[in-house]
C-alpha atoms as a PDB file:
ATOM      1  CA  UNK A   1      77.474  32.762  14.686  1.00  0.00           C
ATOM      2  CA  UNK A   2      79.090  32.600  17.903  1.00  0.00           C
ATOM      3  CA  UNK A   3      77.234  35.749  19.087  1.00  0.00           C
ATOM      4  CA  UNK A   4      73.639  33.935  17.768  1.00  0.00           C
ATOM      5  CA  UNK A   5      74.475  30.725  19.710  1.00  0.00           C
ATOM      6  CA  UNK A   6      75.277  32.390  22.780  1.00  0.00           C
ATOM      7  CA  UNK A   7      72.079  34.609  22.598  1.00  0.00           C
ATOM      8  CA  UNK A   8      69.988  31.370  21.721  1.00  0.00           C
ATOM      9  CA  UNK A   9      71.724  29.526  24.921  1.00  0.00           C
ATOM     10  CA  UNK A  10      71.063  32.564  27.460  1.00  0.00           C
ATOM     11  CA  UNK A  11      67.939  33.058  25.986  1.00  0.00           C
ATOM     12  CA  UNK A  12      66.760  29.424  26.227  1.00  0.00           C
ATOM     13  CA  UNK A  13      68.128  29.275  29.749  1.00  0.00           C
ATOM     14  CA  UNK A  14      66.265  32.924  30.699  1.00  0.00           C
ATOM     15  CA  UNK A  15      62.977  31.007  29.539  1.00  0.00           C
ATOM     16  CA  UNK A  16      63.776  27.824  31.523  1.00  0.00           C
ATOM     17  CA  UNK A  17      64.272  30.004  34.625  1.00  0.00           C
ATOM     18  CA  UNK A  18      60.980  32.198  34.114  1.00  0.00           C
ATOM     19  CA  UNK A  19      58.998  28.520  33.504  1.00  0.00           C
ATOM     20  CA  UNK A  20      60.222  27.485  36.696  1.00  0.00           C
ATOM     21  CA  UNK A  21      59.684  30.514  38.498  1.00  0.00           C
ATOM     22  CA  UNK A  22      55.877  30.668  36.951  1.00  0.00           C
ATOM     23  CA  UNK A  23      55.624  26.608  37.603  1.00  0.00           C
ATOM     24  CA  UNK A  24      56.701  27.951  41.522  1.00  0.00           C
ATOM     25  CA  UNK A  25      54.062  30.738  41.191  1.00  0.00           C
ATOM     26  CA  UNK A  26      50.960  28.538  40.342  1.00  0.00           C
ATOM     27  CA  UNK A  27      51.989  25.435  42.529  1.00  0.00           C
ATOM     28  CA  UNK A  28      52.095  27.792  45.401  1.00  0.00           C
ATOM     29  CA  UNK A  29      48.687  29.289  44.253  1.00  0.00           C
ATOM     30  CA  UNK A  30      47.435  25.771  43.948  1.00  0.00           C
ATOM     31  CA  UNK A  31      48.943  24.584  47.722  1.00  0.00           C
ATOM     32  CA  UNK A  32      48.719  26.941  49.847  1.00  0.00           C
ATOM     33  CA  UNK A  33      44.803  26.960  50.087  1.00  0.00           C
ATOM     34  CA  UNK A  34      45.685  23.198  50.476  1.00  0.00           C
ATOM     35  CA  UNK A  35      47.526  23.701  53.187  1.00  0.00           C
ATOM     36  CA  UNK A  36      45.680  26.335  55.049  1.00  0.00           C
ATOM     37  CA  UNK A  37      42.732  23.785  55.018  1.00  0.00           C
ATOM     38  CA  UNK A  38      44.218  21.020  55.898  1.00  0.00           C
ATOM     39  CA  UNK A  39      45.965  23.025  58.967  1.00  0.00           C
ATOM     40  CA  UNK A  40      42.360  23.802  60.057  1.00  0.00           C
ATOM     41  CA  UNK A  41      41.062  20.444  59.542  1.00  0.00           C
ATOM     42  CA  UNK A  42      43.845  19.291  62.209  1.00  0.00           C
ATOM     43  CA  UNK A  43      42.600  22.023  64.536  1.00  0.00           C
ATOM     44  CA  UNK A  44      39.361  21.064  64.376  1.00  0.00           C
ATOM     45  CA  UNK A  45      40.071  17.760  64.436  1.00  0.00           C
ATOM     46  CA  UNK A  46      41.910  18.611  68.076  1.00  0.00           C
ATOM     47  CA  UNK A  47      39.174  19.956  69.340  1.00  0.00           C
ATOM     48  CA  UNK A  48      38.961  23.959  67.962  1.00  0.00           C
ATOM     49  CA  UNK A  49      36.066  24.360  66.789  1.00  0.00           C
ATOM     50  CA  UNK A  50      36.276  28.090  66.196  1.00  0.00           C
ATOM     51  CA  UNK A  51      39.185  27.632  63.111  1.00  0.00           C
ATOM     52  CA  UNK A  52      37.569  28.834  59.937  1.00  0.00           C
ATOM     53  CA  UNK A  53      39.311  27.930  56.887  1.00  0.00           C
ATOM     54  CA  UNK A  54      40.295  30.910  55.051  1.00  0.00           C
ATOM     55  CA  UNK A  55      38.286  31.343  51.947  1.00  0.00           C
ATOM     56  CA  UNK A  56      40.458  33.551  48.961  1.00  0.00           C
ATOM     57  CA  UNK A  57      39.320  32.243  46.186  1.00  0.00           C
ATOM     58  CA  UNK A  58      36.185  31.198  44.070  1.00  0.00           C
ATOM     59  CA  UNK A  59      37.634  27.929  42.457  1.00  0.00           C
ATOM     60  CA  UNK A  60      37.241  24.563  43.826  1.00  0.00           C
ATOM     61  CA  UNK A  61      39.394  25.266  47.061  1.00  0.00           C
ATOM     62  CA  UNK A  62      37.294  28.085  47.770  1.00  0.00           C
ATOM     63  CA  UNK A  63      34.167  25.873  47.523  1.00  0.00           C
ATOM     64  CA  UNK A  64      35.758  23.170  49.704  1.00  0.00           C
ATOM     65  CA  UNK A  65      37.200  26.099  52.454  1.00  0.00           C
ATOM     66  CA  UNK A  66      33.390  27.663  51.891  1.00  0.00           C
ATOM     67  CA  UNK A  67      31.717  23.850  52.564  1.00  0.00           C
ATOM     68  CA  UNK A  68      34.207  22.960  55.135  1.00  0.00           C
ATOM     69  CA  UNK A  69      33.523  25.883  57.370  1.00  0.00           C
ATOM     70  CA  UNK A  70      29.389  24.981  56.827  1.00  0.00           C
ATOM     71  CA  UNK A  71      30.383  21.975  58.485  1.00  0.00           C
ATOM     72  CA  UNK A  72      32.086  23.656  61.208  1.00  0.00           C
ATOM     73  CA  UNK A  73      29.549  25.531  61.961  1.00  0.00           C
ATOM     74  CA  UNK A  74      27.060  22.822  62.525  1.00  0.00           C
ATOM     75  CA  UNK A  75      29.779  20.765  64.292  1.00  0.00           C
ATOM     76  CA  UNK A  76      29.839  24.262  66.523  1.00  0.00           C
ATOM     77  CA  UNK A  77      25.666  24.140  66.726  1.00  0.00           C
ATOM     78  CA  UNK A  78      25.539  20.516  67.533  1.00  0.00           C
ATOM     79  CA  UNK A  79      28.331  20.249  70.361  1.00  0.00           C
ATOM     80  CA  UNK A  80      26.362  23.632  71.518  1.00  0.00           C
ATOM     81  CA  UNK A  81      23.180  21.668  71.472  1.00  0.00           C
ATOM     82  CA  UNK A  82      24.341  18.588  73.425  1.00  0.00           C
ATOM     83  CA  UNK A  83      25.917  20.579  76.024  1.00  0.00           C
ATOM     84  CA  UNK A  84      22.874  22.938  76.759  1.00  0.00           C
ATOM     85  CA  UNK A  85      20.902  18.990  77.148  1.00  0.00           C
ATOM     86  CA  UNK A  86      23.615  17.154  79.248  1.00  0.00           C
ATOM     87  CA  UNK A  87      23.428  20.765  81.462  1.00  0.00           C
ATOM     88  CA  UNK A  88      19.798  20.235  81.577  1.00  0.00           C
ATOM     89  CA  UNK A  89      19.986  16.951  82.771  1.00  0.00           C
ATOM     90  CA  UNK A  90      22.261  17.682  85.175  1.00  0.00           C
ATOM     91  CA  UNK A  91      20.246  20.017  86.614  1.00  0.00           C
ATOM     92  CA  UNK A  92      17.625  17.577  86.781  1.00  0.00           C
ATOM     93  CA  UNK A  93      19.455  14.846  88.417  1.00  0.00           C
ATOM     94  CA  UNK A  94      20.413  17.650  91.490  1.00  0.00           C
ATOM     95  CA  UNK A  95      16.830  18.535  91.814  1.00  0.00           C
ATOM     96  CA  UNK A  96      15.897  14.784  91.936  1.00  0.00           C
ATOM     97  CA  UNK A  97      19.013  13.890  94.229  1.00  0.00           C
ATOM     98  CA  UNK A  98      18.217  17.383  96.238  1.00  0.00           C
ATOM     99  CA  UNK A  99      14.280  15.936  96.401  1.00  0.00           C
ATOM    100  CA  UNK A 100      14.988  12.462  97.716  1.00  0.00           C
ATOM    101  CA  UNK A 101      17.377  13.747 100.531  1.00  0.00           C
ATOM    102  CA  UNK A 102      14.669  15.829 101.988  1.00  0.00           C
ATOM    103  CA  UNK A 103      11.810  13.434 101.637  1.00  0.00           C
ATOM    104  CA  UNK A 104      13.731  10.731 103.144  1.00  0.00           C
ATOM    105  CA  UNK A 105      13.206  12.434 106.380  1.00  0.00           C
ATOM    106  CA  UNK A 106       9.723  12.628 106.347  1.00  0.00           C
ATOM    107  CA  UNK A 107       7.813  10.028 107.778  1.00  0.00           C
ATOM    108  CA  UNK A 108       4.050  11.073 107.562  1.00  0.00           C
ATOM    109  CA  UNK A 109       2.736  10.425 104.196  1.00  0.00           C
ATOM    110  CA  UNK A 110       0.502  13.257 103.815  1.00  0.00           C
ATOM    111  CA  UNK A 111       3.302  15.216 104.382  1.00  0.00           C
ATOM    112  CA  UNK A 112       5.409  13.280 102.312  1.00  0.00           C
ATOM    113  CA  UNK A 113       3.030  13.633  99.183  1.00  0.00           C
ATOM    114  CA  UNK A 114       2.776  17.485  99.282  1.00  0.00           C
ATOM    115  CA  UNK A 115       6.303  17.702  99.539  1.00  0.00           C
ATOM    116  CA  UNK A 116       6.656  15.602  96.425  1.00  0.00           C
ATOM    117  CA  UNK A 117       4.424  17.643  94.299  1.00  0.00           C
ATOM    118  CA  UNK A 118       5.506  20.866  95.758  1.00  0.00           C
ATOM    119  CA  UNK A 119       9.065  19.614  94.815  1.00  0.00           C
ATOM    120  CA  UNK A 120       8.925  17.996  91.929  1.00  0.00           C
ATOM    121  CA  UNK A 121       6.507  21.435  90.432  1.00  0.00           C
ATOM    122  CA  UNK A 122       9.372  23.619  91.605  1.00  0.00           C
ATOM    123  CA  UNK A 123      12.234  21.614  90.408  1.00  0.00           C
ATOM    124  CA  UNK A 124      11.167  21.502  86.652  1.00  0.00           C
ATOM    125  CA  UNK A 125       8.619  23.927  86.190  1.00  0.00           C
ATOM    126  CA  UNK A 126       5.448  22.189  85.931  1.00  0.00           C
ATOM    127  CA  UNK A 127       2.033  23.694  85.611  1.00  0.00           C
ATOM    128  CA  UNK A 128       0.458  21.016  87.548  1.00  0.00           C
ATOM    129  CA  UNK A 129       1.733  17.958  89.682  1.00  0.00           C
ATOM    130  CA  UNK A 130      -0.638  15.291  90.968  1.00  0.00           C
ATOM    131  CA  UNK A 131      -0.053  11.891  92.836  1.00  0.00           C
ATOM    132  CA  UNK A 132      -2.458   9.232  91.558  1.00  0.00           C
ATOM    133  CA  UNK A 133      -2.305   5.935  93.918  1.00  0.00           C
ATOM    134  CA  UNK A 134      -4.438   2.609  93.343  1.00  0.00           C
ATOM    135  CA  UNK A 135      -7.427   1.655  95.460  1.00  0.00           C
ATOM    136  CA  UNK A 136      -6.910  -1.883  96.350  1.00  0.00           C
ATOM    137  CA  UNK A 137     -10.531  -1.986  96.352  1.00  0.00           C
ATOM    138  CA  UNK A 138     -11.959  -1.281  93.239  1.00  0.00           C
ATOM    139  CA  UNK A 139      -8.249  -1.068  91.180  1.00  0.00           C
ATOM    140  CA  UNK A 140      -9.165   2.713  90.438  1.00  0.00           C
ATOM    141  CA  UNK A 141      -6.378   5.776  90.622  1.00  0.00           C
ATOM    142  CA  UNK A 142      -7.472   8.114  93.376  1.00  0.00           C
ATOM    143  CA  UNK A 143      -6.017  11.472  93.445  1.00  0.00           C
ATOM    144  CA  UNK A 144      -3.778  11.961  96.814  1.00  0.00           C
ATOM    145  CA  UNK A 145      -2.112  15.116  96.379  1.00  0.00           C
ATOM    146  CA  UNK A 146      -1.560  18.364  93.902  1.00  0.00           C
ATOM    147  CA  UNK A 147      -0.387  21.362  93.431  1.00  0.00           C
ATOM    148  CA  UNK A 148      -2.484  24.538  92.997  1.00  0.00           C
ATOM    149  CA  UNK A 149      -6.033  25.348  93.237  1.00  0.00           C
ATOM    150  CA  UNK A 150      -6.993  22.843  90.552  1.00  0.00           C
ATOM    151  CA  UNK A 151      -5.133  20.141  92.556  1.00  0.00           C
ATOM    152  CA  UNK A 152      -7.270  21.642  95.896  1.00  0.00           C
ATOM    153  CA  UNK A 153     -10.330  20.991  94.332  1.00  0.00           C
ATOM    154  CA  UNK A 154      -9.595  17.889  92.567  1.00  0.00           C
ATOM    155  CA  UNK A 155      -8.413  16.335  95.755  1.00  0.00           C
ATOM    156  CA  UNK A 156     -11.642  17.871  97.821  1.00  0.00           C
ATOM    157  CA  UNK A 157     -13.796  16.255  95.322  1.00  0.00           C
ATOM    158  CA  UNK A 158     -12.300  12.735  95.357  1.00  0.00           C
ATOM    159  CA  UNK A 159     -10.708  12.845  92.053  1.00  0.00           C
ATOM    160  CA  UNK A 160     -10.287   9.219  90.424  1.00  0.00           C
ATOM    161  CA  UNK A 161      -9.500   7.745  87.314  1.00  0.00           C
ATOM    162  CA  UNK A 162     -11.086   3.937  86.511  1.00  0.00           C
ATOM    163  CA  UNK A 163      -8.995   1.208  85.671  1.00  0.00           C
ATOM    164  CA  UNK A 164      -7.927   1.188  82.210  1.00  0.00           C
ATOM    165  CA  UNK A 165      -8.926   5.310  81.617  1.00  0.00           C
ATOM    166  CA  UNK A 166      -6.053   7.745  80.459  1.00  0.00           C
ATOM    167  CA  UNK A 167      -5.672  11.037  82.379  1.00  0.00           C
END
């Protein structure tokens, strides 16, 4: 009897040590995806945008890694986006800075006008550039200046637009 009771106690304590090492087994299963996402959540969230959370499974952590990293991605595409724009615009601000140095020097306005449409054609890769101003006279925009053979011959013939017309 003494031999059962003993078997019964080390066998009852044998099966509470294997359900706590098989409790330990699936709650580190169940974390550790958990925690490998969050960690790359707080990289990102630093400033990392090239963390990928790690994707080992097909359950509902694996879906939320899988969707997680989506929106990494277009985080990446986005910040890639407005950088490429605010280097653009940079660009443009030097040509327009680099543009109003030099024609602050000249003095005669024909000059002044090609220089402008030569400029601003070169600067940002126009097909055409032409300076309209007003006639005081009759109100209308007369062509002063332009770039290329059509702006030649558009300026030769006295190229206007009437009050009120679109280009």
């Amino acid at each position: 009897l003494e031999t059962m009771q003993r078997n019964a106690y080390i066998g009852a304590v044998g099966s509470l040590v294997l359900a706590i090492l098989l409790g330990l087994l699936v709650t580190r299963g169940i974390l550790t995806p958990i925690f490998q996402l969050r960690k790359a959540a707080e990289q990102i969230g630093g400033g990392d945008l090239s963390v990928q959370a790690p994707v080992d499974s097909r359950d509902e952590i694996g879906q939320l890694a899988q969707i997680f990293n989506r929106m990494t991605d277009q985080l990446r595409e986005a910040f890639g986006r407005v950088e490429e724009q605010s280097q653009q615009r940079v660009l443009m601000l030097e040509a327009t800075a680099d543009i109003s140095r030099r024609l602050t020097t000249i003095l005669d306005i024909d000059q002044l006008l090609q220089e402008v449409v030569n400029s601003i054609q070169n600067a940002f890769g126009y097909y055409h550039v032409h300076v309209y101003l007003i006639d005081q006279m009759t109100g209308d925009l007369v062509m002063r200046e332009g770039t290329g053979d059509v702006g030649r011959q558009l300026k030769a013939k006295g190229h206007k637009l009437q009050t009120g017309e679109g280009i």
